[in-house]
N, C-alpha and C. Protein backbone atom coordinates (compact mmCIF):
# COMPACT_ATOMS: atom_id res chain seq x y z
N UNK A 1 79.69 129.11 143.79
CA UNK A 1 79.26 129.32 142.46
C UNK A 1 79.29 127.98 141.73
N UNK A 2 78.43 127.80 140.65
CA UNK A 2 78.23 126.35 140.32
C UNK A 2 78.42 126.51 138.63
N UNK A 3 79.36 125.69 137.54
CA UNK A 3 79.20 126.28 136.26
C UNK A 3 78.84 124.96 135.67
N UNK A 4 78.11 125.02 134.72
CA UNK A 4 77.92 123.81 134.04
C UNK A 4 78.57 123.25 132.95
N UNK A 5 79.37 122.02 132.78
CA UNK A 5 79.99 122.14 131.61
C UNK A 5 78.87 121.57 130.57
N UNK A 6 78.73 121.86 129.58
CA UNK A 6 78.02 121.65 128.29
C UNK A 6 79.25 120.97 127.56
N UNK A 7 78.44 119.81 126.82
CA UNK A 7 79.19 119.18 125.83
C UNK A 7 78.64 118.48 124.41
N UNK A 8 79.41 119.13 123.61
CA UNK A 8 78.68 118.17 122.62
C UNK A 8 78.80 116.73 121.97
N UNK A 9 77.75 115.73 122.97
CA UNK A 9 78.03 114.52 122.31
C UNK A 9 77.96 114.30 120.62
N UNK A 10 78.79 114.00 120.14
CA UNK A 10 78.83 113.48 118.54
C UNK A 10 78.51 112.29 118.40
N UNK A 11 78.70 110.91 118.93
CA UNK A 11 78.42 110.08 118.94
C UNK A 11 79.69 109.65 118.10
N UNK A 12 79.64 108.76 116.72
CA UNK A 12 80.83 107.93 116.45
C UNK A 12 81.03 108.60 115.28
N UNK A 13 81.12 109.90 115.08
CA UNK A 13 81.81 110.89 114.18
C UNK A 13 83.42 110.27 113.76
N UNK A 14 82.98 110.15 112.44
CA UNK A 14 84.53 110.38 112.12
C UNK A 14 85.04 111.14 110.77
N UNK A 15 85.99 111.31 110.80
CA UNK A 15 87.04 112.31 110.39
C UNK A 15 87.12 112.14 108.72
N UNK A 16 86.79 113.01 108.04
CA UNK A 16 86.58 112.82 106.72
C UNK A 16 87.95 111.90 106.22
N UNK A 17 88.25 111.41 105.15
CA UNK A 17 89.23 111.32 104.42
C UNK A 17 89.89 112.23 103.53
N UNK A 18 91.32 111.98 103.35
CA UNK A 18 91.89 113.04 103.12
C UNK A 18 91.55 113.03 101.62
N UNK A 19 91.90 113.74 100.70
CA UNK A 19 91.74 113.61 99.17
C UNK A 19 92.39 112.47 97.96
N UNK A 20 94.11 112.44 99.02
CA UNK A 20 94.66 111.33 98.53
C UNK A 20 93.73 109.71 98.68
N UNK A 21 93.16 109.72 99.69
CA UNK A 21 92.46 108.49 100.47
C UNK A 21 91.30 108.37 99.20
N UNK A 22 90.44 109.34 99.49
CA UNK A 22 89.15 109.03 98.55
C UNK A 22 89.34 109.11 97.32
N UNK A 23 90.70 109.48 96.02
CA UNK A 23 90.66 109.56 95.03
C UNK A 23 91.29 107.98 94.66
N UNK A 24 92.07 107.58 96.02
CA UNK A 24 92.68 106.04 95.81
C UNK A 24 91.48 105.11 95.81
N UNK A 25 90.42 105.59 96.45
CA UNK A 25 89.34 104.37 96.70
C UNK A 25 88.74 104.52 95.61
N UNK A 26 88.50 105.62 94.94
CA UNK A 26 87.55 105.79 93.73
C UNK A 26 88.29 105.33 92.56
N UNK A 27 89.48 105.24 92.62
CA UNK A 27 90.00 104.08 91.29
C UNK A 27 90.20 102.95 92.17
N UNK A 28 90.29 102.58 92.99
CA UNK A 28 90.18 101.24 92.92
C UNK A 28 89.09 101.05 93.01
N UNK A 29 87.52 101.62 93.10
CA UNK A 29 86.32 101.00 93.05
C UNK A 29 86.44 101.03 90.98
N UNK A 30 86.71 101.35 90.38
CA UNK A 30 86.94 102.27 88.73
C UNK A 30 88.07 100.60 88.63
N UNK A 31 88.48 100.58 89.28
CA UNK A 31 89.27 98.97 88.36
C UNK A 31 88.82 97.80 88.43
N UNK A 32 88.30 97.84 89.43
CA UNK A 32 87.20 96.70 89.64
C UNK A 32 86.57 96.69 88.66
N UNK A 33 85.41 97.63 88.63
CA UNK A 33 84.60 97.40 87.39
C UNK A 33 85.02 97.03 86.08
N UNK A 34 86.28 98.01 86.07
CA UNK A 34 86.81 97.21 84.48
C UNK A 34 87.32 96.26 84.55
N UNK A 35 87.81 95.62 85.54
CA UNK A 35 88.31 94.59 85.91
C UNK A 35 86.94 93.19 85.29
N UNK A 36 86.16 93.62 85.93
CA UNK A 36 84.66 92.50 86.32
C UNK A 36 84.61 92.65 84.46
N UNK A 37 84.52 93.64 84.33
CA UNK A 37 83.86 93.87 82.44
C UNK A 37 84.77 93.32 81.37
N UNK A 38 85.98 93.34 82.12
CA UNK A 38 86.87 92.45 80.85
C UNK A 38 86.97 91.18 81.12
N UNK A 39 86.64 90.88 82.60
CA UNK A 39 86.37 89.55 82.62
C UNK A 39 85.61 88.41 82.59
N UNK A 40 84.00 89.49 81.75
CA UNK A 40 83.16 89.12 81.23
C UNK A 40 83.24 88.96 80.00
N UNK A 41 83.87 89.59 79.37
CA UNK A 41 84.25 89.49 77.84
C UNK A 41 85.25 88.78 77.33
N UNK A 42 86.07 88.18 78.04
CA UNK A 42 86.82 87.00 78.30
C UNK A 42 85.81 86.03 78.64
N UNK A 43 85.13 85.41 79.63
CA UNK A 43 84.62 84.76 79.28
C UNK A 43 82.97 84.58 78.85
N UNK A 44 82.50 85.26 77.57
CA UNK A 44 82.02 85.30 76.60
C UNK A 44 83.10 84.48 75.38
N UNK A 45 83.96 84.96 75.10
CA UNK A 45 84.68 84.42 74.48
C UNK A 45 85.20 82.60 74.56
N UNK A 46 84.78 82.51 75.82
CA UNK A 46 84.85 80.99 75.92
C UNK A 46 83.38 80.19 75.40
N UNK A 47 83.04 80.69 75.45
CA UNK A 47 81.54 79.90 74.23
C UNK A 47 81.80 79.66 72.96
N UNK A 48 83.14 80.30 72.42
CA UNK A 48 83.47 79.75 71.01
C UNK A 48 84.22 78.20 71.36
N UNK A 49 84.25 77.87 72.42
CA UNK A 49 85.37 76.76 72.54
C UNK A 49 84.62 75.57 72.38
N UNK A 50 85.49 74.90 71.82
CA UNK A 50 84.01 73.22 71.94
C UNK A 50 84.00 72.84 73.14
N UNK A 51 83.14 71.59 73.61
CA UNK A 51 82.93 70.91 74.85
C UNK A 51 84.37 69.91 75.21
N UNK A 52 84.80 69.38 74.55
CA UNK A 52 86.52 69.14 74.73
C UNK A 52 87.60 70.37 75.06
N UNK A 53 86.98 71.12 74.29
CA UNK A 53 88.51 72.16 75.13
C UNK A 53 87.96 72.46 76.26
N UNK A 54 86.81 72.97 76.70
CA UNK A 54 86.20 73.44 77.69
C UNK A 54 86.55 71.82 78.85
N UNK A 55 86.54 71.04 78.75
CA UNK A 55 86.68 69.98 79.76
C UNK A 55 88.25 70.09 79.70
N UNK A 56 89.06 70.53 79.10
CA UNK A 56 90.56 70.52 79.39
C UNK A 56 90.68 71.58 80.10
N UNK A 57 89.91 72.41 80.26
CA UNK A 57 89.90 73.47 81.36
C UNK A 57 89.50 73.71 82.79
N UNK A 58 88.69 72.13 82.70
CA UNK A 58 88.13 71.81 84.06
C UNK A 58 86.15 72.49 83.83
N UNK A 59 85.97 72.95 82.82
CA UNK A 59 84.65 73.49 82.71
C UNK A 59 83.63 72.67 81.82
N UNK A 60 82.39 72.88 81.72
CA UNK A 60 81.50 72.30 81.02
C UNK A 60 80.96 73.99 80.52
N UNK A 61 79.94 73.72 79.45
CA UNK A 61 79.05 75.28 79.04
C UNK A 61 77.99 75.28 79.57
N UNK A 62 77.53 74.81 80.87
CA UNK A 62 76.60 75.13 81.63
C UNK A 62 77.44 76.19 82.75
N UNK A 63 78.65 76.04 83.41
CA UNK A 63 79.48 76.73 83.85
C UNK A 63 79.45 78.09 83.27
N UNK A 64 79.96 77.66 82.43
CA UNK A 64 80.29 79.33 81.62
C UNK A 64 79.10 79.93 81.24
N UNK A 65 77.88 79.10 80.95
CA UNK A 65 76.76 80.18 80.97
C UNK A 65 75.62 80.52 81.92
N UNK A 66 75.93 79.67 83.04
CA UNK A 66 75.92 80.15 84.60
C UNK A 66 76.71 81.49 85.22
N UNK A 67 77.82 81.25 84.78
CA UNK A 67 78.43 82.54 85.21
C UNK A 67 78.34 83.69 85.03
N UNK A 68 77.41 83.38 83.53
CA UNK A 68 77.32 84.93 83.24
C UNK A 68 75.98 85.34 83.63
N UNK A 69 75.00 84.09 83.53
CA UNK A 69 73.47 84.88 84.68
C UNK A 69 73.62 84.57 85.49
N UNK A 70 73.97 84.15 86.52
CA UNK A 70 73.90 83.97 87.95
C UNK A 70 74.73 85.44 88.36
N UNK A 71 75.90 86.39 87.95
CA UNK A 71 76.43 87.49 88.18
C UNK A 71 75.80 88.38 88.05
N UNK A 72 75.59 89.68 88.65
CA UNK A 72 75.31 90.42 88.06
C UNK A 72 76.18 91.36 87.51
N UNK A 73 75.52 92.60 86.38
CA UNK A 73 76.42 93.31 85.60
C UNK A 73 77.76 93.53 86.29
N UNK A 74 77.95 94.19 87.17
CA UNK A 74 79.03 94.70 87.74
C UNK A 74 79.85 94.09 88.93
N UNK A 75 79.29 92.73 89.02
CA UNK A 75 80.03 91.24 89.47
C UNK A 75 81.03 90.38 88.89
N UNK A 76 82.71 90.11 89.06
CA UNK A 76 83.22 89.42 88.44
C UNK A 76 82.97 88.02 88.45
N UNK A 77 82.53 87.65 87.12
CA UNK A 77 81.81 86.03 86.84
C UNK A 77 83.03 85.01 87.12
N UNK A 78 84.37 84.97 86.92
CA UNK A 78 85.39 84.35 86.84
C UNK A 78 85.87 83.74 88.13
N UNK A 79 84.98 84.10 89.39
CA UNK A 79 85.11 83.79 90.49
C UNK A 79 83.94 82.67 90.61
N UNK A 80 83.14 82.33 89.96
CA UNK A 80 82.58 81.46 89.64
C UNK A 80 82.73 80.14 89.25
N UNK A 81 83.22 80.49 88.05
CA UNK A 81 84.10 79.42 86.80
C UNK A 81 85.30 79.26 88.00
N UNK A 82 85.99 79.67 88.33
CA UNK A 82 87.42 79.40 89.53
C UNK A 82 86.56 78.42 90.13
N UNK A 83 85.80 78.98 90.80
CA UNK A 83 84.47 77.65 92.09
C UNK A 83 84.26 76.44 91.12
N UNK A 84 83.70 76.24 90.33
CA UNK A 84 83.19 75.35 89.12
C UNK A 84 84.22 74.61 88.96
N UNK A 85 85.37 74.83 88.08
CA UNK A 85 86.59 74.08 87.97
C UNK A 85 87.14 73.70 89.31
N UNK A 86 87.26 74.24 90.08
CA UNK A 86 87.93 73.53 91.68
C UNK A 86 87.19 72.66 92.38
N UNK A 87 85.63 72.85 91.84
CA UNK A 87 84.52 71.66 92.76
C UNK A 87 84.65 70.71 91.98
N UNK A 88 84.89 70.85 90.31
CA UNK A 88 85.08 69.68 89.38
C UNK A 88 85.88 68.82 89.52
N UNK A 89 87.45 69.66 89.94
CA UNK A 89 88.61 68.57 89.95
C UNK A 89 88.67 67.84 91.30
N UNK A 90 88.26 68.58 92.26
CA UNK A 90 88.12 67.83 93.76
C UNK A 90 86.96 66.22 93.90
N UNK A 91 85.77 66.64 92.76
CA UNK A 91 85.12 65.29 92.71
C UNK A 91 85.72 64.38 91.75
N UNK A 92 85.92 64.64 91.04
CA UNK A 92 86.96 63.48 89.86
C UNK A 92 88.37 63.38 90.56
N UNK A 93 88.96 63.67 91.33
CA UNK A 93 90.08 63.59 92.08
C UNK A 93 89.61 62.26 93.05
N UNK A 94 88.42 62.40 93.60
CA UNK A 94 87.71 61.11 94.76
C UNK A 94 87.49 60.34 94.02
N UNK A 95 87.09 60.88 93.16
CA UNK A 95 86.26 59.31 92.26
C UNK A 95 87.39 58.45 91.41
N UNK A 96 88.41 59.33 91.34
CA UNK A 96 89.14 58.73 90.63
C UNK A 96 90.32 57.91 91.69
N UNK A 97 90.49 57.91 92.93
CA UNK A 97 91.12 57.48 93.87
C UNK A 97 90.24 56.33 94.22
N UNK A 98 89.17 56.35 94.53
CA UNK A 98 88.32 55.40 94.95
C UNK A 98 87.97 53.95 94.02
N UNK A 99 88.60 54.62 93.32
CA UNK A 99 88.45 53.10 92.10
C UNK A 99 90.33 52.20 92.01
């Protein structure tokens, strides 16, 4: 006698998440955003600063108003301005050794 086994391939099925799992991911996707939005409105607020305070910060206002169009809405810009100020001080750091 001959039986066949039948099987059902699923392929790379996986296993839902539990409720605790997906309600943790859905605030932390929910802080981010407010995260990114207050840290757009922070720096908005740096456009009141003159071009001297802004260079004591390591920034110019092409920076800061790069950051805010080059991001989009729901992109934190401040990871930007971080890049900007750290590429700033690393070239005035050479230039200023080299002399």
């Amino acid at each position: 006698m001959r039986t066949t086994d039948r099987t059902l391939h699923l392929g790379h099925a996986r296993p839902s998440l539990p409720l605790t799992a997906r309600l943790t991911l859905a605030f932390d996707k929910m802080a981010s955003v407010w995260r990114a939005l207050r840290n757009r409105r922070e720096i908005n607020h740096l456009n009141e600063l003159n071009d001297s305070q802004l260079r004591d910060i390591g920034l110019t206002r092409l920076d800061v108003t790069a950051a805010l169009y080059t991001s989009t809405f729901f992109e934190d810009p401040s990871s930007y301005l971080t890049n900007s100020a750290r590429r700033r001080t690393r070239s005035l750091g050479l230039t200023s050794f080299r002399r």
